[in-house]
C-alpha atoms as a PDB file:
ATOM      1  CA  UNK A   1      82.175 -12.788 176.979  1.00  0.00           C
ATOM      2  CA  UNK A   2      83.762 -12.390 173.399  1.00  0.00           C
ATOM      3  CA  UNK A   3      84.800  -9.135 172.853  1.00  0.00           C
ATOM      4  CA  UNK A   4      83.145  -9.487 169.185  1.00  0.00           C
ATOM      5  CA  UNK A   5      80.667 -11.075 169.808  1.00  0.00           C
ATOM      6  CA  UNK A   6      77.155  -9.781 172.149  1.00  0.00           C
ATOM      7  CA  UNK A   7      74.895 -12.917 172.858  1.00  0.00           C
ATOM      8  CA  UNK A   8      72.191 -12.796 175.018  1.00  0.00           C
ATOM      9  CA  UNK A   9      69.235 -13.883 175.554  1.00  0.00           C
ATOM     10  CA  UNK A  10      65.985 -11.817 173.458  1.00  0.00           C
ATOM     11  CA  UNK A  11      64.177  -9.873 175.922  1.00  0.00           C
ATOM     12  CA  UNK A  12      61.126  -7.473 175.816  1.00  0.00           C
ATOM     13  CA  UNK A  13      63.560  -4.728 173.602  1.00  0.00           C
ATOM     14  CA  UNK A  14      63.291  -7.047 170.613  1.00  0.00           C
ATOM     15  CA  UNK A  15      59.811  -8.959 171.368  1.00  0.00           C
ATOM     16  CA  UNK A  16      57.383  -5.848 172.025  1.00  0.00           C
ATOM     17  CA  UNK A  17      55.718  -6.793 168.582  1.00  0.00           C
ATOM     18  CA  UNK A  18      57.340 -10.366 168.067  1.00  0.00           C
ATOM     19  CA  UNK A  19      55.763 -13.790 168.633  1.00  0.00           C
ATOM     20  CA  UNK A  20      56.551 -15.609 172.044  1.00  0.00           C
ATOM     21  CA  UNK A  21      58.036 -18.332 170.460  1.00  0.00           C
ATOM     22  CA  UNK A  22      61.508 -16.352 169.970  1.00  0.00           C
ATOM     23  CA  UNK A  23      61.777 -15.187 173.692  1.00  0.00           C
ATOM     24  CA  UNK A  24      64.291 -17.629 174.627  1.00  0.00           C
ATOM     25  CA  UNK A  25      66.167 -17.726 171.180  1.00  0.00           C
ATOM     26  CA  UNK A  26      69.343 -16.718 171.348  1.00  0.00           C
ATOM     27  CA  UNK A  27      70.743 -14.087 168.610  1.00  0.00           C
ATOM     28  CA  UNK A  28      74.222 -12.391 168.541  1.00  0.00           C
ATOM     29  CA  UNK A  29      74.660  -9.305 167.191  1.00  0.00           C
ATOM     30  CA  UNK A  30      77.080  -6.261 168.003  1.00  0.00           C
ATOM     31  CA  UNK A  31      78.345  -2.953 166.667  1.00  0.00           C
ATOM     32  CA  UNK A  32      81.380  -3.864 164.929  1.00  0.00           C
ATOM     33  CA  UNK A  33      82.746  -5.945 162.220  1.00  0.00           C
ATOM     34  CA  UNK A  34      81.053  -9.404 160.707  1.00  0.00           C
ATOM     35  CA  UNK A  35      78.277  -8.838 163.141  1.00  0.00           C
ATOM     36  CA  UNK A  36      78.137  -4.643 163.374  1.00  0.00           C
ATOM     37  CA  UNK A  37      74.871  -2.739 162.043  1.00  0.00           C
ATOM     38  CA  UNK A  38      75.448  -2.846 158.341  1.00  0.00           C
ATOM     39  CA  UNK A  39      75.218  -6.612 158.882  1.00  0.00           C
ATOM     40  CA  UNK A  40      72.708  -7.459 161.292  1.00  0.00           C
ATOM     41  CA  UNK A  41      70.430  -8.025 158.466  1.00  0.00           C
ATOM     42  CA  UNK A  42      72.271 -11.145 157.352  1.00  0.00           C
ATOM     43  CA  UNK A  43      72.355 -12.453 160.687  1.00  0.00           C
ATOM     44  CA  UNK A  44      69.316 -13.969 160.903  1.00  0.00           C
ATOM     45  CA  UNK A  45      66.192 -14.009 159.201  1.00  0.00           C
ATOM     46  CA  UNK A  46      64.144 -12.746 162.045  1.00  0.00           C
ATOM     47  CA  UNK A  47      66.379  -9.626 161.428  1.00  0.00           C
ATOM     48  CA  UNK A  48      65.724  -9.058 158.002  1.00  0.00           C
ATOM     49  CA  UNK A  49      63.876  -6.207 158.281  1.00  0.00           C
ATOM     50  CA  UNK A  50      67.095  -3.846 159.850  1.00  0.00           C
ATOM     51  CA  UNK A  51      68.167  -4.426 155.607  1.00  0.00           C
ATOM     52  CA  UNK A  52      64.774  -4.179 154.055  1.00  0.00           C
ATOM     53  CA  UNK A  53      62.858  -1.772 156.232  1.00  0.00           C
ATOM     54  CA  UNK A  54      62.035   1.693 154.681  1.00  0.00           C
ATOM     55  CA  UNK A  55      60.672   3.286 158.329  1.00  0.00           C
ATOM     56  CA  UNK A  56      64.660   2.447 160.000  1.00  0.00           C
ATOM     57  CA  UNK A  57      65.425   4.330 163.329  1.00  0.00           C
ATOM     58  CA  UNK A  58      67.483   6.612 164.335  1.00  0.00           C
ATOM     59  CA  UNK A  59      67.061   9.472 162.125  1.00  0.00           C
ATOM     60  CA  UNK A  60      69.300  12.742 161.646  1.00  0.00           C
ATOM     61  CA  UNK A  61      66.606  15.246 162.360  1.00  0.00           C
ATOM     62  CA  UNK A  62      67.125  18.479 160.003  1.00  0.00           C
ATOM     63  CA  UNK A  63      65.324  21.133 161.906  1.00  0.00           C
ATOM     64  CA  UNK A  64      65.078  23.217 158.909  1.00  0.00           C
ATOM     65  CA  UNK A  65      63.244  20.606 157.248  1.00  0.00           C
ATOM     66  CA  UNK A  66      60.709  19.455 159.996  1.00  0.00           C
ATOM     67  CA  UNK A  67      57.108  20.271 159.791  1.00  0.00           C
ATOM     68  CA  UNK A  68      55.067  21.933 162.690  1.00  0.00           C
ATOM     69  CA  UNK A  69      52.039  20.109 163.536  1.00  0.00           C
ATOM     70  CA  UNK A  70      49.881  22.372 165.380  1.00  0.00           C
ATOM     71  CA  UNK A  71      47.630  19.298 166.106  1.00  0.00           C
ATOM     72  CA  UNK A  72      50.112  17.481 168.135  1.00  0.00           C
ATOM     73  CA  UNK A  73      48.668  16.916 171.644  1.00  0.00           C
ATOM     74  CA  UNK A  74      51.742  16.935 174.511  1.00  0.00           C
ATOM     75  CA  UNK A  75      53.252  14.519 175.743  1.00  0.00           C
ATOM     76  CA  UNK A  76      51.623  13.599 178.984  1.00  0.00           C
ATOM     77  CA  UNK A  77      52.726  10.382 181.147  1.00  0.00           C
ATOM     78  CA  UNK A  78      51.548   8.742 184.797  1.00  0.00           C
ATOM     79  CA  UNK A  79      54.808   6.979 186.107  1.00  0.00           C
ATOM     80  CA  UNK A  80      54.233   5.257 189.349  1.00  0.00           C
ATOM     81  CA  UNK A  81      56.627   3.227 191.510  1.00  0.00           C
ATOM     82  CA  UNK A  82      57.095  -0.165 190.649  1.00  0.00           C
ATOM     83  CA  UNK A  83      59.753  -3.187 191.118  1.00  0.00           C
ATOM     84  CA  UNK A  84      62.349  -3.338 187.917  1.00  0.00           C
ATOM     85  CA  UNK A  85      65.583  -5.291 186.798  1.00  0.00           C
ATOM     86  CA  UNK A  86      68.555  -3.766 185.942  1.00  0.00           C
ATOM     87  CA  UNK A  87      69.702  -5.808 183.261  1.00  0.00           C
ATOM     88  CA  UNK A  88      72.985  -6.045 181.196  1.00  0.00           C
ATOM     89  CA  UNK A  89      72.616  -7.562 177.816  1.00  0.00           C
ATOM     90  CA  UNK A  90      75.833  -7.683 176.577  1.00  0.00           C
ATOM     91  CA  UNK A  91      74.844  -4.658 173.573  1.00  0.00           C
ATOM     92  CA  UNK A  92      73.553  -2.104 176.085  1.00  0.00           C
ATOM     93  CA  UNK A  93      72.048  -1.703 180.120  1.00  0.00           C
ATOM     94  CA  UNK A  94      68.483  -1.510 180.270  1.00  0.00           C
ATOM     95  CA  UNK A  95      65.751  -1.277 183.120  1.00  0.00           C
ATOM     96  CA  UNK A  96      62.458  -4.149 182.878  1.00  0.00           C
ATOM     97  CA  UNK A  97      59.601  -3.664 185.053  1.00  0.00           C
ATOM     98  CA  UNK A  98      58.514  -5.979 187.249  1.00  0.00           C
ATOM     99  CA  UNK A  99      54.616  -4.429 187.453  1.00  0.00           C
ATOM    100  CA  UNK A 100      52.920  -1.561 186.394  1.00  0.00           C
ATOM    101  CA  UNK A 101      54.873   1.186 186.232  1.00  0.00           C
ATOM    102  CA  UNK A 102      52.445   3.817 184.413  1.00  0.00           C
ATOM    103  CA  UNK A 103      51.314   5.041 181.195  1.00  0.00           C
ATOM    104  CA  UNK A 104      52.054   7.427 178.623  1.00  0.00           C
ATOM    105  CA  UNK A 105      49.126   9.042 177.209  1.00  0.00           C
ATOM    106  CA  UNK A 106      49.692   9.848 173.686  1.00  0.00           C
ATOM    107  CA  UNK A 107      47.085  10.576 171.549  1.00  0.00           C
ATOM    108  CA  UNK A 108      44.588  10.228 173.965  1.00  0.00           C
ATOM    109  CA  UNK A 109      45.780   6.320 174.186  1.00  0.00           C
ATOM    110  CA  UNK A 110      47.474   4.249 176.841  1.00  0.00           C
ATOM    111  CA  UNK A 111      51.014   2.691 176.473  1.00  0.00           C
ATOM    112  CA  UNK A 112      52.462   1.084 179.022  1.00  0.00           C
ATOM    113  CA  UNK A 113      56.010   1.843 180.047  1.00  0.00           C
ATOM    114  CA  UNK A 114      57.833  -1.505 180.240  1.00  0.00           C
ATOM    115  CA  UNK A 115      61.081  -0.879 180.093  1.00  0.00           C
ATOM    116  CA  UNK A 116      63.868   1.853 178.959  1.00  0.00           C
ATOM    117  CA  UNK A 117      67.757   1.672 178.047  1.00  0.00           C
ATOM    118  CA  UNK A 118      70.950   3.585 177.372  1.00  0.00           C
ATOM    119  CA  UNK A 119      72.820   4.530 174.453  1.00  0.00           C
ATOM    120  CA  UNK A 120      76.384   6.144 174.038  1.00  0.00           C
ATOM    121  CA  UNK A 121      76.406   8.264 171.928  1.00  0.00           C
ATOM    122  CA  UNK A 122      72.871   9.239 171.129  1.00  0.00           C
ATOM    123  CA  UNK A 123      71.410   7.310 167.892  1.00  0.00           C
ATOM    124  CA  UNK A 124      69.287  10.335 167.302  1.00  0.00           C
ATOM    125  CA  UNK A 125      71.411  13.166 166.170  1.00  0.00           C
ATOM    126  CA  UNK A 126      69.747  17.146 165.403  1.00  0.00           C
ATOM    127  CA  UNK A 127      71.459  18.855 162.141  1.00  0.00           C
ATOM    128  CA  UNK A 128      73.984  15.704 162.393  1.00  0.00           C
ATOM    129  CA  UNK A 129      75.129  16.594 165.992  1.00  0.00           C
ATOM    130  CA  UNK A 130      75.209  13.082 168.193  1.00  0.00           C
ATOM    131  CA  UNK A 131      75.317  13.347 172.202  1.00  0.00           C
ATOM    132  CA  UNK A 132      76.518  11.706 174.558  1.00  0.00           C
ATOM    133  CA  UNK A 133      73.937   9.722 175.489  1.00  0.00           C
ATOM    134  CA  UNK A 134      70.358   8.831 174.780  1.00  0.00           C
ATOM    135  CA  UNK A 135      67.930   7.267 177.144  1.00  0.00           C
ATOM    136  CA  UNK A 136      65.037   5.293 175.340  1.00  0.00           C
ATOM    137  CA  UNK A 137      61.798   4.756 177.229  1.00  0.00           C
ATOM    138  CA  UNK A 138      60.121   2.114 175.498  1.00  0.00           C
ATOM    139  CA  UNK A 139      56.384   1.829 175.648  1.00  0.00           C
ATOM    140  CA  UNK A 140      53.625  -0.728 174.802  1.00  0.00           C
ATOM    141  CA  UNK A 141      49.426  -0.180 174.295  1.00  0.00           C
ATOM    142  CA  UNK A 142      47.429  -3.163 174.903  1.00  0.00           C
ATOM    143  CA  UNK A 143      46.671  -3.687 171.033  1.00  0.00           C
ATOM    144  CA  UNK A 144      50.803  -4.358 171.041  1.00  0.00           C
ATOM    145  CA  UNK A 145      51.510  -0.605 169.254  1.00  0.00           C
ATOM    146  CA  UNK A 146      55.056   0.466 170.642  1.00  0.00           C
ATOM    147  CA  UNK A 147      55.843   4.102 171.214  1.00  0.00           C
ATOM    148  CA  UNK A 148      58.982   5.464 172.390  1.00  0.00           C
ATOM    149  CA  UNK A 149      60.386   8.366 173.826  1.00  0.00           C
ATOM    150  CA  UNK A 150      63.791   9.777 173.906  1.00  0.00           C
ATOM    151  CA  UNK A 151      66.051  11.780 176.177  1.00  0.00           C
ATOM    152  CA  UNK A 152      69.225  13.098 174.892  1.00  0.00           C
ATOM    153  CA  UNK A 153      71.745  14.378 177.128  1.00  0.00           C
ATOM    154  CA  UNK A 154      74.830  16.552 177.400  1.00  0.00           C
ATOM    155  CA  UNK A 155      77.879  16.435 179.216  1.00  0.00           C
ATOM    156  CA  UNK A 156      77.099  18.082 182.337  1.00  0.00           C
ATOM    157  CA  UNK A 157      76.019  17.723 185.917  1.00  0.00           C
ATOM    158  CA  UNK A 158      74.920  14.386 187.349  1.00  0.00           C
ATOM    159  CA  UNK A 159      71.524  12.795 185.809  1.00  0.00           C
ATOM    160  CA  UNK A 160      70.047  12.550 189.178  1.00  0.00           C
ATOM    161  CA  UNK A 161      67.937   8.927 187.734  1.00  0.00           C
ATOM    162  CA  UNK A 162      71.425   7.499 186.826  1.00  0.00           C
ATOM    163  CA  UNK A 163      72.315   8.582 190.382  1.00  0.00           C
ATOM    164  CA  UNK A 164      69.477   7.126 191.763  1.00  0.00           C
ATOM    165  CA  UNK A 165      70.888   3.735 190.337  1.00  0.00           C
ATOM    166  CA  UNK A 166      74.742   4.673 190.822  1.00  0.00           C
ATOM    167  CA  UNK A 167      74.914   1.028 192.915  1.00  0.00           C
ATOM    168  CA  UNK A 168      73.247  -1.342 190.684  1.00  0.00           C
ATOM    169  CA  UNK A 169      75.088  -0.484 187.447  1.00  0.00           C
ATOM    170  CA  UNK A 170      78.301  -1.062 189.562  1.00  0.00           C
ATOM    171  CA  UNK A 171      77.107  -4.280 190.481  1.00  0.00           C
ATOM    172  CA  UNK A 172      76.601  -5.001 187.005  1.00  0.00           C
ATOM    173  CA  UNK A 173      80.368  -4.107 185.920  1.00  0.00           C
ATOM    174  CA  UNK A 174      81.238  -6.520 188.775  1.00  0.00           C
ATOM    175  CA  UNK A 175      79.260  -9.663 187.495  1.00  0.00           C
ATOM    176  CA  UNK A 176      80.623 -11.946 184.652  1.00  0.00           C
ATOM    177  CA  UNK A 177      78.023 -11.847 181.757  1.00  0.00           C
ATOM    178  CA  UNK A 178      78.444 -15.306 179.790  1.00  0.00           C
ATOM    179  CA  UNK A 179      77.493 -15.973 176.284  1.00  0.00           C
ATOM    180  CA  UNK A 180      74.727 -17.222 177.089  1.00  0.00           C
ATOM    181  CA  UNK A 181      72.970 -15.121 179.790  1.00  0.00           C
ATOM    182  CA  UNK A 182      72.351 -11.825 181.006  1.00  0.00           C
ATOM    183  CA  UNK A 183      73.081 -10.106 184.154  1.00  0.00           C
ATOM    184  CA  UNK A 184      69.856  -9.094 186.349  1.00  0.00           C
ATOM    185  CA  UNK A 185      70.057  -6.996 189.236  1.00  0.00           C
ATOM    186  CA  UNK A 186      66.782  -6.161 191.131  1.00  0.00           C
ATOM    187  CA  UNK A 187      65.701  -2.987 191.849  1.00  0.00           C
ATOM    188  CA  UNK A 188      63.548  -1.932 194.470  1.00  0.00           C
ATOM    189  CA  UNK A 189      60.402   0.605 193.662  1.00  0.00           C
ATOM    190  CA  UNK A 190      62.230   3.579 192.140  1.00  0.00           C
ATOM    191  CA  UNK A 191      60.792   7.140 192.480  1.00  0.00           C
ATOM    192  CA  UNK A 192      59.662   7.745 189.255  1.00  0.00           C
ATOM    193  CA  UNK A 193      59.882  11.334 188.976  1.00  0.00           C
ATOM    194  CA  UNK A 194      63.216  11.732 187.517  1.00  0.00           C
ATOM    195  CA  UNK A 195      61.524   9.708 184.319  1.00  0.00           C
ATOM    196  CA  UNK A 196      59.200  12.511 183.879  1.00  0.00           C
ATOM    197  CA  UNK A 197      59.184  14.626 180.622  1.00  0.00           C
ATOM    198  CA  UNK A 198      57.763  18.286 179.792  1.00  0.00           C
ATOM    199  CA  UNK A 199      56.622  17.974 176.567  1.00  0.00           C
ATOM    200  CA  UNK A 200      57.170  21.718 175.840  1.00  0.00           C
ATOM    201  CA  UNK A 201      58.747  20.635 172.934  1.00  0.00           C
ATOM    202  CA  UNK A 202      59.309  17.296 170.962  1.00  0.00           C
ATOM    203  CA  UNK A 203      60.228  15.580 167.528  1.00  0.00           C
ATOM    204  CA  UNK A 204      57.696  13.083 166.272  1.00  0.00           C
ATOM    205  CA  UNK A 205      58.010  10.209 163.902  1.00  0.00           C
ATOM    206  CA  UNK A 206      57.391   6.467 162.567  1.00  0.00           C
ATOM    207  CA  UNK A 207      60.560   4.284 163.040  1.00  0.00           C
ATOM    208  CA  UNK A 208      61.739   1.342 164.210  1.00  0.00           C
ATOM    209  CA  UNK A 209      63.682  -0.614 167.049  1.00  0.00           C
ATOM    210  CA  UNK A 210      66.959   0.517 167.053  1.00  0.00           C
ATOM    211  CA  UNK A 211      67.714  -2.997 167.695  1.00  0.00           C
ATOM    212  CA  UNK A 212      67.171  -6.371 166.036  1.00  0.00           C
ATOM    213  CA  UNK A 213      64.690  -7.380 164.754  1.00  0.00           C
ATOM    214  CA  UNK A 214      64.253  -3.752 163.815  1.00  0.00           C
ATOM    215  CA  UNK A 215      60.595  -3.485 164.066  1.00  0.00           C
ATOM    216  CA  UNK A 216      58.962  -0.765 162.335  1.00  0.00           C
ATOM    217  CA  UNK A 217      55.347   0.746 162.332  1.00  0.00           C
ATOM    218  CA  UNK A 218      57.043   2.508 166.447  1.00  0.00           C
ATOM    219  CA  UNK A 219      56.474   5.870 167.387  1.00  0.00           C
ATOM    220  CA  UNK A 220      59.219   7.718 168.016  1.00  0.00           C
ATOM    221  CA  UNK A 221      59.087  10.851 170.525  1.00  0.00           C
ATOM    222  CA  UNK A 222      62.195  12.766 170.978  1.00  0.00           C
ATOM    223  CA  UNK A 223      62.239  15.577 173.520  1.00  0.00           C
ATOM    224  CA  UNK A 224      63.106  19.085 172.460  1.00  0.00           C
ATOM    225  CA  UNK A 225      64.845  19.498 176.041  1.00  0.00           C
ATOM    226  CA  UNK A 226      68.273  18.647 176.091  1.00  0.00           C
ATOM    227  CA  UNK A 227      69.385  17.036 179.998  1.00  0.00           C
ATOM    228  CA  UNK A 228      72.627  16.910 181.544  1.00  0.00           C
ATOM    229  CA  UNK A 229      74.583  13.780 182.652  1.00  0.00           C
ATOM    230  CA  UNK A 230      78.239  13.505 183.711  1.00  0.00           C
ATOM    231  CA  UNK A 231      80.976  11.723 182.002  1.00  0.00           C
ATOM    232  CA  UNK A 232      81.373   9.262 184.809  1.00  0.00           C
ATOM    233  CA  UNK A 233      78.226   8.195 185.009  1.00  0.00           C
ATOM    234  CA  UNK A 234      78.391   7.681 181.096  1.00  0.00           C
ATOM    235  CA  UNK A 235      81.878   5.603 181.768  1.00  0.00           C
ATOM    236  CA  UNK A 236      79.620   3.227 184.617  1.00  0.00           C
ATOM    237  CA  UNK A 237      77.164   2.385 181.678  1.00  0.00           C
ATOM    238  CA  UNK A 238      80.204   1.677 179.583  1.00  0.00           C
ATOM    239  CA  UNK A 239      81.365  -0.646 181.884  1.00  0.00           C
ATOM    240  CA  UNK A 240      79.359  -3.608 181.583  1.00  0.00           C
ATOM    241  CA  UNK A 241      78.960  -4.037 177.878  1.00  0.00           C
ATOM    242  CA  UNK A 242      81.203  -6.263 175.809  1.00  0.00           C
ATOM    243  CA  UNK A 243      83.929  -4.674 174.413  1.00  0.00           C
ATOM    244  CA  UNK A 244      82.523  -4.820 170.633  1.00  0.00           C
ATOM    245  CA  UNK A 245      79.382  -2.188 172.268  1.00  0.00           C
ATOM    246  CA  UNK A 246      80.739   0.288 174.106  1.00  0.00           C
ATOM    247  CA  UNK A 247      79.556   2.337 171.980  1.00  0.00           C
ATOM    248  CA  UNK A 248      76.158   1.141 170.926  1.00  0.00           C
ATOM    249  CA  UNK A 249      74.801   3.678 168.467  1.00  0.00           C
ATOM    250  CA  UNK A 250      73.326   2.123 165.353  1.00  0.00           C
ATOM    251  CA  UNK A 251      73.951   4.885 162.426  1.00  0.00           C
ATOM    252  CA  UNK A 252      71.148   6.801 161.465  1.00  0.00           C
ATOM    253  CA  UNK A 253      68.868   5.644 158.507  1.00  0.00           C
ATOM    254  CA  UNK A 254      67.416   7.146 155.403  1.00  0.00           C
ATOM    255  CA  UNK A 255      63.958   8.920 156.304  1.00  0.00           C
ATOM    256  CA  UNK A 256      62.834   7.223 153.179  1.00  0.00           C
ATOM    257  CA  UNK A 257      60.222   9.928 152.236  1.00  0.00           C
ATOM    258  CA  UNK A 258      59.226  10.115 156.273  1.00  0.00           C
ATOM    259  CA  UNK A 259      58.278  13.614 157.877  1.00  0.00           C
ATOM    260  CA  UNK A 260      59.718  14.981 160.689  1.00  0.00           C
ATOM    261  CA  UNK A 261      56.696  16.440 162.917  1.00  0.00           C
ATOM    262  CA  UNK A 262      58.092  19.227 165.642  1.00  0.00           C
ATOM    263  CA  UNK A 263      55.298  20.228 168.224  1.00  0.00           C
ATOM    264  CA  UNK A 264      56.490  23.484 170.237  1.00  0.00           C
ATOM    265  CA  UNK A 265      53.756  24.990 173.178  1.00  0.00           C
ATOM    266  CA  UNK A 266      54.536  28.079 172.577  1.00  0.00           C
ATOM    267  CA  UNK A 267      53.094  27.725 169.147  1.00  0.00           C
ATOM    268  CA  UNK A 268      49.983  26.031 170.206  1.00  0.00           C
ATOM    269  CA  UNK A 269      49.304  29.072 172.669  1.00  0.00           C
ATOM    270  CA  UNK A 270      49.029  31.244 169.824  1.00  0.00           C
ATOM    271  CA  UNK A 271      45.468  29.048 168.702  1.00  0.00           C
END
């Protein structure tokens, strides 16, 4: 694959909210040069909203300048076993599933996990730090409402779910990804409760896909809790991409007006 270049073929990351018609299109876009963030706009005009969108993820979240929201519910999900697909698409390494793999209850609504993926670094940065690494579990409610939570992690001990799946990203970095495919690599029903989340404290907002097309109007739940993941296993997820998106962190956008909502337990105890 062209080290400038990251084709592949759109998948359910860019198509929670889009019609079917584009699921087989293929788009390039990467994080560098004629075809890096601050151009993916121009690339296409299914993508025009990643230039013209006013509610752009990720953010820089200023703790001094979020608001408590005592009536934030928590965060409360029902991950179950199910089939999935490792998947490298060239930009990052994400997990489909195959069947029902659970629900996040937010709100006191259903959304359906579908799928989740990996940046390095984080695209979310607090008080302008970036991590690591960022893990995106992307959601969908049967009215087609997206809502996504994120996990960002420190340098640290093993992230026992990235261990869980130590062999299948390796078999990734050992298949040739052409221009115009991606690299699947089944999974068989994965215990689910390393994809589990306390909710004991959490940023909320309205964003978009990180991604093209960049569609806005998604929730956007980012865990207060900070997890641990080693700098190998960061390398292994490294591995696969195309050289232009190693490091696949779109920059973070102009809240545009947005507020930053922080929902703490401790607080809510107090009412």
């Amino acid at each position: 694959m062209a080290a400038t270049v990251a084709t592949f073929i759109v998948t359910i990351t860019l198509l929670l909210a889009a019609p079917l018609t584009h699921q087989h299109e293929v788009l390039p876009f990467g994080y560098s040069g004629s075809i890096g963030p601050d151009k993916w706009g121009s690339l296409n005009p299914y993508f025009s909203a990643c230039d013209t969108g006013k509610l752009q993820s990720p953010v820089n979240i200023v703790k001094e300048n979020m608001v408590e929201n005592l009536k934030l519910p928590p965060l409360t999900n029902d991950y179950r076993k199910s089939n999935s697909t490792l998947i490298n698409y060239g930009f990052n390494i994400g997990m489909q599933y195959e069947s029902n793999a659970g629900v996040l209850i937010q709100d006191g609504k259903n959304y359906t996990l579908k799928q989740m993926d990996w940046h390095s670094p984080s695209e979310h940065t607090i008080n302008s730090v970036r991590y690591p690494l960022e893990l995106q579990l992307v959601h969908v409610a049967d009215d087609g409402k997206i809502s996504v939570v994120a996990i960002l992690y420190n340098y640290g001990y093993p992230d026992p779910l990235l261990f869980q799946l130590t062999r299948g990203i390796k078999k990734l970095a050992n298949e040739i990804c052409r221009e115009d495919e991606e690299v699947h690599i089944p999974v068989a029903a994965m215990r689910t409760k390393y994809l589990r989340h306390n909710s004991f404290k959490y940023y909320r907002y309205v964003g978009s896909l990180t991604t093209p097309p960049c569609t806005e109007n998604v929730t956007w739940s980012i865990l207060g809790k900070v997890r641990n993941v080693a700098k190998e296993q960061i390398d292994a997820l490294r591995a696969p991409l195309d050289g232009s998106c190693k490091s696949n962190a779109r920059h973070v956008q102009p809240l545009n007006g947005r507020t930053i909502e922080f929902y703490d337990v401790s607080a809510q105890s107090k009412f």
